[in-house]
Protein backbone atom coordinates (compact mmCIF):
# COMPACT_ATOMS: atom_id res chain seq x y z
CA UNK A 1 168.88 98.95 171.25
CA UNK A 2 165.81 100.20 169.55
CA UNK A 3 167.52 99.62 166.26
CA UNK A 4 168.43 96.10 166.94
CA UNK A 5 164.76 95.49 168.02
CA UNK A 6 163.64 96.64 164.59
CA UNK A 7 166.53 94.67 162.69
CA UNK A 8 165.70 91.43 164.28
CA UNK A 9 161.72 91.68 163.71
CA UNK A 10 162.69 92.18 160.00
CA UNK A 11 164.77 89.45 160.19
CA UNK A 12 162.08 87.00 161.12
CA UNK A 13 159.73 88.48 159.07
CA UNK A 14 161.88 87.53 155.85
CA UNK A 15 162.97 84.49 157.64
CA UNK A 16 158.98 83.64 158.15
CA UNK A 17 158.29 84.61 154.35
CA UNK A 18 161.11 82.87 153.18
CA UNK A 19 159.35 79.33 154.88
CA UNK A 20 156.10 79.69 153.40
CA UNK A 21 157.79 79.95 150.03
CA UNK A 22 159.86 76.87 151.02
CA UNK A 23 156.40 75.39 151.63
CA UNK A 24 154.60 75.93 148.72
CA UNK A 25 157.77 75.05 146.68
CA UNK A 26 157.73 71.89 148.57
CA UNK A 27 153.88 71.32 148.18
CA UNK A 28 154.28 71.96 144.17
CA UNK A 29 157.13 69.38 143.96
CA UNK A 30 155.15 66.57 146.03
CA UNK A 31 152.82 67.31 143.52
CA UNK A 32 154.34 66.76 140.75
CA UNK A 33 156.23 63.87 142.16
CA UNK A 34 153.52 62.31 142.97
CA UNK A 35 151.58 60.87 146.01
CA UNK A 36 154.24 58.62 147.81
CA UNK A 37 156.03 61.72 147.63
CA UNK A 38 153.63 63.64 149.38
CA UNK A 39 152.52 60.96 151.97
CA UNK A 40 156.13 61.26 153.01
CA UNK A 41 156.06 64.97 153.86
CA UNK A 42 152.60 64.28 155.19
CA UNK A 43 153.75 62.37 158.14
């Protein structure tokens, strides 16, 4: 059981750092898009 316990808080540790890096990935691109881009992810 303990192991499992372990497993899964790794799991949503990478799963956690895995979103930020979607984020800034999707910050950068609105950027670079351009504002209408970035209103749209805004709201």
């Amino acid at each position: 059981m303990g192991s499992d316990n372990t497993l899964e808080q790794e799991f949503n540790d990478l799963l956690q750092s895995n979103v930020s890096l979607a984020s800034i990935a999707l910050i950068l691109l609105s950027k670079r898009r351009g504002q209408r881009f970035g209103s749209i992810m805004l709201t």
